[in-house]
Protein backbone atom coordinates (compact mmCIF):
# COMPACT_ATOMS: atom_id res chain seq x y z
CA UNK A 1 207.18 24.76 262.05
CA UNK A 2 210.18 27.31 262.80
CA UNK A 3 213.18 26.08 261.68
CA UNK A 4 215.56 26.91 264.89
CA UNK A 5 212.59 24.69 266.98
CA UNK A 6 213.02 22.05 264.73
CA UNK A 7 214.81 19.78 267.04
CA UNK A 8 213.73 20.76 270.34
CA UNK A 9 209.69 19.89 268.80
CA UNK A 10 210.74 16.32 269.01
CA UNK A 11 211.65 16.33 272.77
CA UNK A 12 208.60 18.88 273.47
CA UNK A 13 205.84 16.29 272.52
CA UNK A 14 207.12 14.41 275.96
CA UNK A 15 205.90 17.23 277.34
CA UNK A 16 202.79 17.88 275.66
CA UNK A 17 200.25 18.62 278.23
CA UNK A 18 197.27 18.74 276.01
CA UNK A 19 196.36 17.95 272.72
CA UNK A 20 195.50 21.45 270.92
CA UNK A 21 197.17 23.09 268.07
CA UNK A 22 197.35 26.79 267.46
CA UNK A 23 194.56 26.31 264.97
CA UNK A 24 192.38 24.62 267.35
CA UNK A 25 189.67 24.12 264.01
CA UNK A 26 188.79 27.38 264.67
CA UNK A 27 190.46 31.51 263.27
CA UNK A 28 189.24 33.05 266.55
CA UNK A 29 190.83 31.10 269.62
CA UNK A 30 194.03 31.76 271.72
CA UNK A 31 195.34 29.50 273.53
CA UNK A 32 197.45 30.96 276.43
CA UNK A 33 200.38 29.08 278.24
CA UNK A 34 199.14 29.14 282.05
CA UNK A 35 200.02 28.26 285.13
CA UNK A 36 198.17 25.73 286.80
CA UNK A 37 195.13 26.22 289.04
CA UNK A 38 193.40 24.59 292.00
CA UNK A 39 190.61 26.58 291.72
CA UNK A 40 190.18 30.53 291.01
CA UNK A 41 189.47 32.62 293.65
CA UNK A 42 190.26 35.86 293.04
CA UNK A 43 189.23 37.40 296.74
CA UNK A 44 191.17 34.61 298.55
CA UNK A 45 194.27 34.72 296.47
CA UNK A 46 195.21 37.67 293.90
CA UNK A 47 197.87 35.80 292.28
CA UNK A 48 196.39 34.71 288.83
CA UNK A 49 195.56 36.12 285.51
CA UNK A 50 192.39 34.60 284.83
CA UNK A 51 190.50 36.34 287.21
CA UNK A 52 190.95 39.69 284.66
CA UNK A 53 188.71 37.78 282.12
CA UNK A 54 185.96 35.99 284.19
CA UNK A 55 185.10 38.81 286.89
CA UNK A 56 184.70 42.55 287.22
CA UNK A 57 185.00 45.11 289.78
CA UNK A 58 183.47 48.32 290.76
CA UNK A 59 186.78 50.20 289.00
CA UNK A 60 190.14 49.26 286.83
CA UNK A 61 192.78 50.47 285.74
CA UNK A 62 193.64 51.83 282.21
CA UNK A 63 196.48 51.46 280.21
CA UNK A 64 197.51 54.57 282.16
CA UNK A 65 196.94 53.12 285.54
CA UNK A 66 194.78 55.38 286.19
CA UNK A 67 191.11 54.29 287.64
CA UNK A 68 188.12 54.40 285.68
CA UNK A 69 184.60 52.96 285.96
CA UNK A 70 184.00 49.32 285.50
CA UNK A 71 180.59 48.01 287.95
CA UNK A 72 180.13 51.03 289.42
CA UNK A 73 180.08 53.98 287.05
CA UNK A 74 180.72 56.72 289.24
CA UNK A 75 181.78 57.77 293.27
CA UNK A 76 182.18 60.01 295.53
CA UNK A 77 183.82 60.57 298.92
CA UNK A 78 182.53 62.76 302.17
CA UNK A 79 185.62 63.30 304.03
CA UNK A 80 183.39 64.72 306.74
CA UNK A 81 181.85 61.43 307.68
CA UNK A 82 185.06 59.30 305.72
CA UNK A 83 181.84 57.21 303.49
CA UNK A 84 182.58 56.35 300.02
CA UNK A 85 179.14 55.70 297.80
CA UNK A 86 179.13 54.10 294.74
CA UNK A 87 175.96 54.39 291.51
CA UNK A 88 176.48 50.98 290.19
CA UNK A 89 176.25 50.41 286.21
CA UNK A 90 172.44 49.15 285.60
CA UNK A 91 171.74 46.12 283.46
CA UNK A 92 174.45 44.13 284.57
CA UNK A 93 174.20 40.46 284.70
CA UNK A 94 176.06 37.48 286.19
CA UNK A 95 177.03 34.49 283.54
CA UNK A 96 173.86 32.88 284.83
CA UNK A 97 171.59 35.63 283.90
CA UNK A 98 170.76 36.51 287.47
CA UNK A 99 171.15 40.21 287.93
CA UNK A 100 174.18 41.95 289.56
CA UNK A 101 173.03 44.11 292.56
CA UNK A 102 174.69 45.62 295.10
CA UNK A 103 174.02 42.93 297.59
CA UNK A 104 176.80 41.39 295.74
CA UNK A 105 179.70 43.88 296.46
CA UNK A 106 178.07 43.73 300.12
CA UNK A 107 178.99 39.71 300.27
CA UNK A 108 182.46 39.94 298.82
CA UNK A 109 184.06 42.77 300.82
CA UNK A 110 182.14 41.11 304.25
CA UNK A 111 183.60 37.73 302.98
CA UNK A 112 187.28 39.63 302.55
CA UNK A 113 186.70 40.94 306.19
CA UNK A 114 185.41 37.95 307.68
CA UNK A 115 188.24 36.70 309.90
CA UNK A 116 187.46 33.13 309.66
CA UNK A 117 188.01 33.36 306.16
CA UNK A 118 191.84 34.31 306.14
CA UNK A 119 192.05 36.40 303.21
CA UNK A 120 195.15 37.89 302.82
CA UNK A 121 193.70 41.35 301.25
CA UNK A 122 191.58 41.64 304.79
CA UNK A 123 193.85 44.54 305.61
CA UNK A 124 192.68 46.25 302.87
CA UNK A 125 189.53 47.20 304.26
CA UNK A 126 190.62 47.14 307.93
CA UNK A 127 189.22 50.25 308.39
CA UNK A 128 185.47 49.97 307.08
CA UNK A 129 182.95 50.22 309.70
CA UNK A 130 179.87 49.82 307.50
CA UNK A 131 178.32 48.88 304.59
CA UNK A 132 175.40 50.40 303.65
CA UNK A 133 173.27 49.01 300.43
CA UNK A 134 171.03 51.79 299.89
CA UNK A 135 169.87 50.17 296.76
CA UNK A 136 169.91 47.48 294.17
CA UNK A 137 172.52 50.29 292.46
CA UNK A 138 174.04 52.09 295.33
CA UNK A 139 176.23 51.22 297.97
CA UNK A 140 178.00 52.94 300.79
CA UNK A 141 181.00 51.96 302.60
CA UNK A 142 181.84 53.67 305.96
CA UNK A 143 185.11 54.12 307.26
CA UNK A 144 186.57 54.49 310.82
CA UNK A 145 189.78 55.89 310.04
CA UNK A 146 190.70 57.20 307.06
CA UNK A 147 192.29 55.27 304.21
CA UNK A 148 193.48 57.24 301.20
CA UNK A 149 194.10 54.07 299.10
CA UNK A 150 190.85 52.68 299.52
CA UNK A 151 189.72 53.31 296.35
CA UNK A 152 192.36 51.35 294.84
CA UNK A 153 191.34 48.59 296.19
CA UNK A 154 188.02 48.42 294.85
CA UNK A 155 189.75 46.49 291.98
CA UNK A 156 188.85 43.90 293.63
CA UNK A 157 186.60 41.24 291.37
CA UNK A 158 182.91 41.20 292.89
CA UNK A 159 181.60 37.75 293.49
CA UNK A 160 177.80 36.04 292.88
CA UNK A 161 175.95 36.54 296.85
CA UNK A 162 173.28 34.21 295.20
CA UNK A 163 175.76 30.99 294.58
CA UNK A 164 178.05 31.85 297.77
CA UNK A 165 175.97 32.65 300.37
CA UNK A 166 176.53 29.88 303.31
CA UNK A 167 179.50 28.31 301.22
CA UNK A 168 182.83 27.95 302.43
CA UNK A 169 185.11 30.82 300.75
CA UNK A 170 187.79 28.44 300.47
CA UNK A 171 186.33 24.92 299.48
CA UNK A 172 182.75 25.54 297.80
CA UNK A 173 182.64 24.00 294.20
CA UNK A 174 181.84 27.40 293.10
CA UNK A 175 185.40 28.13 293.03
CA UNK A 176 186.12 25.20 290.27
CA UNK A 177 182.77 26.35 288.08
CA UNK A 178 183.13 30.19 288.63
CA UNK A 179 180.55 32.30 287.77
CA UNK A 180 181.45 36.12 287.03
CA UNK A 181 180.15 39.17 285.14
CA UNK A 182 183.39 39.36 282.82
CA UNK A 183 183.71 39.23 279.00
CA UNK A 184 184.25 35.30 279.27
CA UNK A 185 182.74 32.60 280.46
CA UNK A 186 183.99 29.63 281.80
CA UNK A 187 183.08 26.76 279.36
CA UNK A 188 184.74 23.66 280.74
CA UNK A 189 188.05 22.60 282.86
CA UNK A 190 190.22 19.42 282.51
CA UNK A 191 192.08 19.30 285.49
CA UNK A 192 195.62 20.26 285.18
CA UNK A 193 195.67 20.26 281.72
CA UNK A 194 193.23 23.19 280.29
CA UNK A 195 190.41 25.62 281.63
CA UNK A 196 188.50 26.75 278.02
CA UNK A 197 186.84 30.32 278.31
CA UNK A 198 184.25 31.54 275.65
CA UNK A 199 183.43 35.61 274.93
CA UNK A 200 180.23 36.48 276.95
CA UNK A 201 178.41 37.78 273.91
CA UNK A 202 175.73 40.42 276.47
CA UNK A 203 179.49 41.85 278.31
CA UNK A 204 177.86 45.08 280.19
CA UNK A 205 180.78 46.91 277.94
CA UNK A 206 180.61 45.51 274.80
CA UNK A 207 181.62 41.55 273.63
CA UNK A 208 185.38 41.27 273.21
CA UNK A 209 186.30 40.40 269.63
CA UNK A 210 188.05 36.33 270.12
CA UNK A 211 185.98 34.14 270.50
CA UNK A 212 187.64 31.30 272.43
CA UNK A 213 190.55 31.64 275.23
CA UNK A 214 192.19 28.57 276.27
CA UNK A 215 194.40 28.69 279.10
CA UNK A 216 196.52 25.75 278.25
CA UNK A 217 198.45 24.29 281.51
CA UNK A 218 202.30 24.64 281.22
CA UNK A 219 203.77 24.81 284.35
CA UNK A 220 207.41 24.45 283.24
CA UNK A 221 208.84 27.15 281.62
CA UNK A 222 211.59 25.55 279.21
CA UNK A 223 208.32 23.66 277.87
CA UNK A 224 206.35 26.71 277.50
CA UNK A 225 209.13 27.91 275.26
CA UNK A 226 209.07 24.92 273.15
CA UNK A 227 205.47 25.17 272.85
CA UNK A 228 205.29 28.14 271.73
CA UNK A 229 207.85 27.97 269.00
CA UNK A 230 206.13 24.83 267.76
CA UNK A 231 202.24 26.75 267.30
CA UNK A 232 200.89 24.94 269.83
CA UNK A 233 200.56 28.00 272.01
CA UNK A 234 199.57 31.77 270.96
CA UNK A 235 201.02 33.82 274.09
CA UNK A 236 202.68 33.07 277.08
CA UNK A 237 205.04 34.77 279.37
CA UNK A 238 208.37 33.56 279.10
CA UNK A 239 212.16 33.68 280.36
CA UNK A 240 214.59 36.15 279.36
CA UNK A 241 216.43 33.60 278.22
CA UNK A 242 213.94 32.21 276.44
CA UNK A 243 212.77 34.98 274.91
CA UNK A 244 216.32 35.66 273.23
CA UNK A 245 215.67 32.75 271.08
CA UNK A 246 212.61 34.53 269.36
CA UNK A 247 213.72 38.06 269.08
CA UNK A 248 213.56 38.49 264.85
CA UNK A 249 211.59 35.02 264.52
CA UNK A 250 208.84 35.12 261.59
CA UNK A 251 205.48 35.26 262.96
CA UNK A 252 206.23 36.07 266.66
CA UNK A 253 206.38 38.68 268.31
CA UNK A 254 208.45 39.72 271.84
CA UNK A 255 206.50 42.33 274.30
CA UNK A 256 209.19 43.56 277.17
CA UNK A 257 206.53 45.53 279.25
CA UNK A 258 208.01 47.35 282.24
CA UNK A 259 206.63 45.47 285.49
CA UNK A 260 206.73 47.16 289.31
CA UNK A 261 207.71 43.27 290.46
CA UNK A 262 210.81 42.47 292.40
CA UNK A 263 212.30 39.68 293.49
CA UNK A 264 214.55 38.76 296.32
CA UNK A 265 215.12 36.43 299.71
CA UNK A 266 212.34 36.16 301.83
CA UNK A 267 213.40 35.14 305.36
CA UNK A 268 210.65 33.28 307.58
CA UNK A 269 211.05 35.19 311.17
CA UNK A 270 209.03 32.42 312.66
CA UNK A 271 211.82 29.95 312.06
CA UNK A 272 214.37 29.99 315.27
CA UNK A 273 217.53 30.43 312.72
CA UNK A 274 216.28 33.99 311.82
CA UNK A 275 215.13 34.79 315.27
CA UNK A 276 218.56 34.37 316.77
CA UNK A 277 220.23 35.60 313.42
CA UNK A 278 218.25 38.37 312.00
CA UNK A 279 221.45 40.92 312.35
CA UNK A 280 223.07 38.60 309.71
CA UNK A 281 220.99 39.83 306.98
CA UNK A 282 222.88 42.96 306.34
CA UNK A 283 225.65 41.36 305.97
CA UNK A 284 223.82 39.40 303.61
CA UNK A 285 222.32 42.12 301.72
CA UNK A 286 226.27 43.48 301.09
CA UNK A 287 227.41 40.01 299.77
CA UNK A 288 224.54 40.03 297.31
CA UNK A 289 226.04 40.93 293.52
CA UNK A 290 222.70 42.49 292.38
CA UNK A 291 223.86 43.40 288.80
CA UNK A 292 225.57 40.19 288.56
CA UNK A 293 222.40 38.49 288.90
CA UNK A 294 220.29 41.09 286.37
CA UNK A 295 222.95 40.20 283.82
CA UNK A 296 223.09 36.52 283.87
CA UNK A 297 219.38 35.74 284.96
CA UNK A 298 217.60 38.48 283.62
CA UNK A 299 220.13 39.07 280.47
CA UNK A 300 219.64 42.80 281.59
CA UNK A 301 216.12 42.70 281.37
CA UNK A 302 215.38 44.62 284.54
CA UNK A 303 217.48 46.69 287.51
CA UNK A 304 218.71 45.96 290.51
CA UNK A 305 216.56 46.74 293.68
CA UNK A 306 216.80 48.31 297.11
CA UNK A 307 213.07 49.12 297.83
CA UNK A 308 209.73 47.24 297.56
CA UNK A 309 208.00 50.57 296.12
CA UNK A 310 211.25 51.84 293.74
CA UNK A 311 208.72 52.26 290.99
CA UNK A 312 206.29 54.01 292.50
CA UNK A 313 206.12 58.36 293.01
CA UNK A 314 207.09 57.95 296.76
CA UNK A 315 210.13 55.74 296.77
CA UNK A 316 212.91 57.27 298.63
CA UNK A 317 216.28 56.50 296.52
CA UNK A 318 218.51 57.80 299.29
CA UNK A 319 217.46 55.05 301.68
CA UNK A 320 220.73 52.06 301.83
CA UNK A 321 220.94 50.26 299.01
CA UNK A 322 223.53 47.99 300.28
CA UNK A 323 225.22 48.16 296.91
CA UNK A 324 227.42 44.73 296.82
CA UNK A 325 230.76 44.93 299.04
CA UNK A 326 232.02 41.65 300.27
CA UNK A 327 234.40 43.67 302.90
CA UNK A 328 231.53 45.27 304.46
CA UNK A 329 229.51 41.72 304.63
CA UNK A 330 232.40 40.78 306.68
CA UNK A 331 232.59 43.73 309.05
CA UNK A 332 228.71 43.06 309.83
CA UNK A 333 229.86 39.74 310.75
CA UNK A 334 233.12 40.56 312.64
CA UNK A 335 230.69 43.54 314.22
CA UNK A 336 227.85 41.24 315.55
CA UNK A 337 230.80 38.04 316.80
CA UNK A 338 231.03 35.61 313.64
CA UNK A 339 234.59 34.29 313.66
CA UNK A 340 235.37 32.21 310.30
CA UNK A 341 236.84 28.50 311.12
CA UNK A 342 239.82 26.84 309.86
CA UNK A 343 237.86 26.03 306.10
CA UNK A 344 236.87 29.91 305.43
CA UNK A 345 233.57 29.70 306.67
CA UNK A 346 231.87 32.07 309.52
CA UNK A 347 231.13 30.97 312.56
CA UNK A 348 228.63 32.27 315.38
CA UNK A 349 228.47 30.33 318.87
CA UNK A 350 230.71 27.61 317.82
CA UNK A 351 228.39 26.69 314.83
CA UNK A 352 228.32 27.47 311.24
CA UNK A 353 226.31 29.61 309.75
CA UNK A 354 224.19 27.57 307.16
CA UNK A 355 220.74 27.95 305.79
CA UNK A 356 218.91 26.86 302.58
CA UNK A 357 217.49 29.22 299.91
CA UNK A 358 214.29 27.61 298.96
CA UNK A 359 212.62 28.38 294.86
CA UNK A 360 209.32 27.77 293.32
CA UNK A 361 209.35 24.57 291.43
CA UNK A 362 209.23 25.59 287.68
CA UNK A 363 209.72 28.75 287.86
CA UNK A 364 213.06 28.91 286.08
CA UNK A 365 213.94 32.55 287.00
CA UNK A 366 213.61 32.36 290.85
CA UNK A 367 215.68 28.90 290.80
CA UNK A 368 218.40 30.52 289.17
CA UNK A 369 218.17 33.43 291.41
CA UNK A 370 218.75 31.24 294.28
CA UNK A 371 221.51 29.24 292.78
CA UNK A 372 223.51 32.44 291.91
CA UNK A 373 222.73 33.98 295.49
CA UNK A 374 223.81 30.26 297.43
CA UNK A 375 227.11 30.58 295.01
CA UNK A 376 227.52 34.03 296.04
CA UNK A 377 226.66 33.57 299.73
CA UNK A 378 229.60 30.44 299.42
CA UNK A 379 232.05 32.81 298.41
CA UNK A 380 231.91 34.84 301.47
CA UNK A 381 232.32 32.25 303.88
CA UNK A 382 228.30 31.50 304.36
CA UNK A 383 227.32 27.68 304.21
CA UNK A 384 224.09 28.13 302.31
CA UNK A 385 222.40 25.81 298.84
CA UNK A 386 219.69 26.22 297.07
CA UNK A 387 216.75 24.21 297.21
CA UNK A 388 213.67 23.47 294.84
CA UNK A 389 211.04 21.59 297.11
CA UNK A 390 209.29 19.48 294.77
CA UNK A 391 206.04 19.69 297.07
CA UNK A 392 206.56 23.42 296.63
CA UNK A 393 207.61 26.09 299.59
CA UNK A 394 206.37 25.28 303.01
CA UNK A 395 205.93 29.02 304.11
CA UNK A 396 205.74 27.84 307.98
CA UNK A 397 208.48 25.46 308.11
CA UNK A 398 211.02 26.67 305.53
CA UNK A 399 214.37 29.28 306.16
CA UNK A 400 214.19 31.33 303.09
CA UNK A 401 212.94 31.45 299.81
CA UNK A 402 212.77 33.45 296.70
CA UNK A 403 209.83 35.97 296.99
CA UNK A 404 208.15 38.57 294.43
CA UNK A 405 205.85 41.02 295.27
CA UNK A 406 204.84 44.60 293.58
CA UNK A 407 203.43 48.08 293.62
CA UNK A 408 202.48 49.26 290.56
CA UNK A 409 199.69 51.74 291.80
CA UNK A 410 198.93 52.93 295.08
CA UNK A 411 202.42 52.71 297.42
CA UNK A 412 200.24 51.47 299.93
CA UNK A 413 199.34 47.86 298.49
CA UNK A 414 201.64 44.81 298.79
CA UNK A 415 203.39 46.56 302.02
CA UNK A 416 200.94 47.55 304.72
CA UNK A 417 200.09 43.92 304.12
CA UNK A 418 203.53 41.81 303.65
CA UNK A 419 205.02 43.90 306.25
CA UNK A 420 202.84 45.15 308.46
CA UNK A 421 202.97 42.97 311.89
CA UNK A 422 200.35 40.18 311.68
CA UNK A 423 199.41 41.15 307.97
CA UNK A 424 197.52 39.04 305.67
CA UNK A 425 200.21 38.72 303.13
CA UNK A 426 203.15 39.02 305.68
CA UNK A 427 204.35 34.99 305.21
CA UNK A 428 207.38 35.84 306.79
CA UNK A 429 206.55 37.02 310.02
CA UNK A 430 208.34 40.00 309.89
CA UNK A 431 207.38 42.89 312.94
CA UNK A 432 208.72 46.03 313.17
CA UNK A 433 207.07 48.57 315.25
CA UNK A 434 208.38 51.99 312.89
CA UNK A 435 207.39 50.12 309.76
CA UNK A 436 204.14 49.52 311.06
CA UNK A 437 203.80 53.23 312.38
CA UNK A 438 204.80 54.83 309.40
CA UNK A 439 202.52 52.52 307.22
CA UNK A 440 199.67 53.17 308.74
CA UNK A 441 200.11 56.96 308.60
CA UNK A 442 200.85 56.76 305.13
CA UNK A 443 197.20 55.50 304.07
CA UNK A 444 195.57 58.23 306.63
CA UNK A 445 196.05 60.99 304.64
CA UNK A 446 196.00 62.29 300.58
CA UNK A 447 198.13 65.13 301.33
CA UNK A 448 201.31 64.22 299.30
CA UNK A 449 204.06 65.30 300.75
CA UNK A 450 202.89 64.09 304.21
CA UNK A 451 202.73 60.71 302.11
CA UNK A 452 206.20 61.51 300.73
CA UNK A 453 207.97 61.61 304.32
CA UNK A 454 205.81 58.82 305.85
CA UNK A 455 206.99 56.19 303.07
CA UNK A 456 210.65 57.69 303.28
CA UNK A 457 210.80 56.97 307.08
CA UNK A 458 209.26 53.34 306.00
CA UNK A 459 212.08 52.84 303.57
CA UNK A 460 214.47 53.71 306.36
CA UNK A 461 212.88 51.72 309.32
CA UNK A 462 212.93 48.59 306.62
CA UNK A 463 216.49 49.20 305.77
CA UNK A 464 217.54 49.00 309.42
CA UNK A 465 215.87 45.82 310.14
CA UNK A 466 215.68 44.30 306.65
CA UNK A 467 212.74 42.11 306.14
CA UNK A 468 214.16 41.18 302.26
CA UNK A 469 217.25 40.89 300.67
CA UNK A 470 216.09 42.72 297.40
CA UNK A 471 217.82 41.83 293.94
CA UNK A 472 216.12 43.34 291.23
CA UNK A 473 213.27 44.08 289.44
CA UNK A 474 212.00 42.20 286.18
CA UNK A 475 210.42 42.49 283.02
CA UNK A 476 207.35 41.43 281.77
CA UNK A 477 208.30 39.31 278.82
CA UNK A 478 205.73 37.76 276.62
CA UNK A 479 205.88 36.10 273.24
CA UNK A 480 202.96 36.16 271.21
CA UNK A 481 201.49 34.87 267.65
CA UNK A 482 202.10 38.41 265.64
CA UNK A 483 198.49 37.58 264.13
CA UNK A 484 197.37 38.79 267.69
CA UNK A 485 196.66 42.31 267.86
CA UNK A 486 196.16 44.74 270.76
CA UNK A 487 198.09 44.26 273.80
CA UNK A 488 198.89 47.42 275.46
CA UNK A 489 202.92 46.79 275.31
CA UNK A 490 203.30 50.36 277.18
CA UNK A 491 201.25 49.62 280.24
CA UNK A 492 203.18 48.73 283.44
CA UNK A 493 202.48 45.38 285.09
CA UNK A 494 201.96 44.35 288.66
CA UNK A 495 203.23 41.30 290.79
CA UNK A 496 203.97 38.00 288.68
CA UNK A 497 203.47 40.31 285.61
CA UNK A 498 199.58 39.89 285.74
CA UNK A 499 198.02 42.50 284.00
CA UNK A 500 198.15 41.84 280.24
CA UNK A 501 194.91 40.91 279.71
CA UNK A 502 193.18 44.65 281.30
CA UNK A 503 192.02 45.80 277.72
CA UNK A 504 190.73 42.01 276.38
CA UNK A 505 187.88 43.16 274.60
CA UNK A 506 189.88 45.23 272.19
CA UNK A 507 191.95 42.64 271.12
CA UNK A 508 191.54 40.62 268.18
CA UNK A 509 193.23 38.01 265.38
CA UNK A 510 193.74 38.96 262.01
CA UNK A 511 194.50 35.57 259.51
């Protein structure tokens, strides 16, 4: 065992959460500190890393984010009658040995579009008229408008029609025993404490080198530290905080990947608070110390943000920032009637202006986000605290919480759908009638300096009327088991850092 974890082993095996060492009896497993999961279902819900080793999709991304073939191994696109075709890879086959046809891409991207199923990537294919399977290898899709980041979101995983057809997309057991095409294989899942994943030795593209992945279940962060300075774990994403304590430690080493994944206040429009209050927010957005919070959260592991596409070739850097200046705050106050009473604190209506900042439970990073914002919020004369639900954040019923999204590719995904009016992924509500214009005309054209004004007048329009109070954007940090070779530490991540596992076949474990 390290020597600086010496100690804190003694109050981790509390916390163990299941009994594996980094050994596991075996040279070629890696055991991977995960969150937890109800079930995987990577067409419902996008957030989780798993889905990267257990399903494919027609095309990926490369270390250079650019897309390449994956199921399908080459397309093409008629702008005259806006169809995209695809000439799927042959020989394919799920984990059950049935054959992968293009029946199958058929069922997913219906099941995305199927209304009654709620998926929250629906408006990503909002504009396909048709499908067309014109064979067991070649499929058609047929669009009614145009949508120049379509293709982007044919990273989608592809699902088995031949286990889910008739099932419910959100309940069928399927989605605890998933079958994919992917390099691994599901091999068995103890609730809430592992999910154990074994190489699929006939992988379309070639086996991947380890053997074994075990996605260990740590859903609190200061533990996943602990475990992973003790062996039991091989690579996790940590803290920046945490991570400080392994910089220079024997045996491990600390990847700071670049991520396009912000974070900031969400504010739930449905609630009455924000629908009588919404002008507040710029005020808000001035009493926010953004560097304040990349230094003592982050430990300058990231930037401060203004814009939910600042990474991407679009962004529009002369859009408001609303750099932090507590006099302004107040003149947005004084402007819109807020009058402070006789203990500092503004006043609209007769009433104080109070309102809770709610956080993920375990996520270290977003709590202290919120904690540092309430503080910050105090000091202005605003009567707001921080909050970490311990049932987790009720999107419907709550004020505010701490959000992340992110666009590492296409400027289009993760914001025609979080703020587009009525949106799949818009959980806060938010309706703007420019944003939505400008949006839309965006993804109807490739031309790229059309593009360029359309997502400058979006950045404006969503400045105006903020939807977010932005703070910054963060690293990816992970700490791995320096035996472990081959993670792309140049590649850029998306939202909640996923992405780290887009070249797993290549990497391997050298005793």
């Amino acid at each position: 065992m390290k020597k600086m974890f010496a100690l804190l082993l003694c109050m981790a095996m509390v916390f163990s959460l299941v009994a594996c060492s980094g050994d596991n009896g075996s040279d070629n497993t890696l055991i991977y500190g995960s969150g937890d999961y109800d079930s995987i279902n990577p067409i419902m819900n996008e957030h989780c890393e798993i889905k990267h080793l257990l399903f494919d999709s027609l095309v990926k991304r490369d270390g250079d984010g650019d897309l390449v073939a994956s199921l399908a191994e080459s397309w093409s696109y008629d702008e005259t009658t806006m169809t995209y075709t695809f000439k799927l890879a042959e020989g394919v086959k799920w984990h059950d040995g049935e054959a992968f046809t293009a029946d199958d891409v058929k069922f997913t991207i219906g099941a995305i579009m199927n209304p009654d199923n709620g998926s929250e990537n629906y408006p990503n294919y909002e504009e396909v008229a048709a499908i067309n399977v014109i064979s067991d290898t070649e499929i058609e899709f047929v669009l009614s408008e145009p949508n120049f980041a379509f293709l982007d979101y044919m990273t989608m995983a592809i699902l088995p029609e031949h286990l889910l057809s008739g099932e419910d997309m959100w309940e069928s057991d399927y989605f605890k025993n998933p079958i994919g095409t992917g390099p691994y294989k599901l091999e068995s899942w103890d609730a809430s404490q592992a999910i154990t994943l074994v190489k699929n030795e006939d992988y379309f593209a070639g086996a991947a080198n380890i053997d074994t992945i075990i996605f260990k279940i740590v859903t609190d962060d200061s533990v996943k530290a602990l475990q992973l300075g003790s062996g039991e774990l091989d690579l996790a994403q940590v803290t920046p905080k945490d991570a400080a304590a392994f910089e220079g430690e024997e045996g491990l080493t600390v990847y700071d990947m670049a991520t396009a994944d912000y974070r900031g206040i969400l504010y739930n429009f449905w609630n009455p608070f924000w629908q009588e209050n919404a002008d507040l927010i710029p005020a808000i957005n001035y009493a926010i110390d953004r560097q304040s919070i990349v230094d003592a959260v982050l430990l300058g592991q990231g930037f401060t943000a203004y814009s939910p596409i600042q990474l991407n070739k679009y962004n529009y850097d002369g859009v408001e920032h609303y750099d932090y200046d507590p006099e302004k705050a107040a003149q947005v106050l004084e402007s819109v009637g807020c009058e402070k009473d006789t203990e500092g604190y503004w006043c609209r209506n007769g009433e104080r202006i109070s309102f809770t900042i709610n956080a993920t439970p375990g996520d270290q990073v977003r709590i202290d986000m919120a904690q540092i914002a309430a503080q910050q919020l105090q000091e202005i004369g605003l009567d707001v605290k921080a909050n970490v639900p311990a049932e987790g954040i009720d999107w419907g019923g709550q004020e505010c919480c701490i959000i992340g999204w992110g666009s590492p590719f296409d400027a289009d995904d993760h914001t025609y759908k979080v703020f587009g009016t009525g949106k799949g992924a818009n959980y806060s509500g938010y309706s703007n009638a420019d944003v939505d214009k400008y949006l839309t005309l965006a993804r109807q054209t490739d031309d790229e300096a059309e593009r360029a004004e359309y997502y400058k007048q979006f950045q404006i329009a969503l400045a105006e009327a903020p939807a977010y109070t932005f703070f910054c954007y963060i690293d990816g940090i992970f700490v791995a088991d320096s035996s472990l070779k081959g993670i792309a530490a140049d590649t850029v991540l998306g939202h909640h850092g996923v992405g780290i596992f887009w070249n797993i076949t290549e990497w391997s474990i050298e005793n």
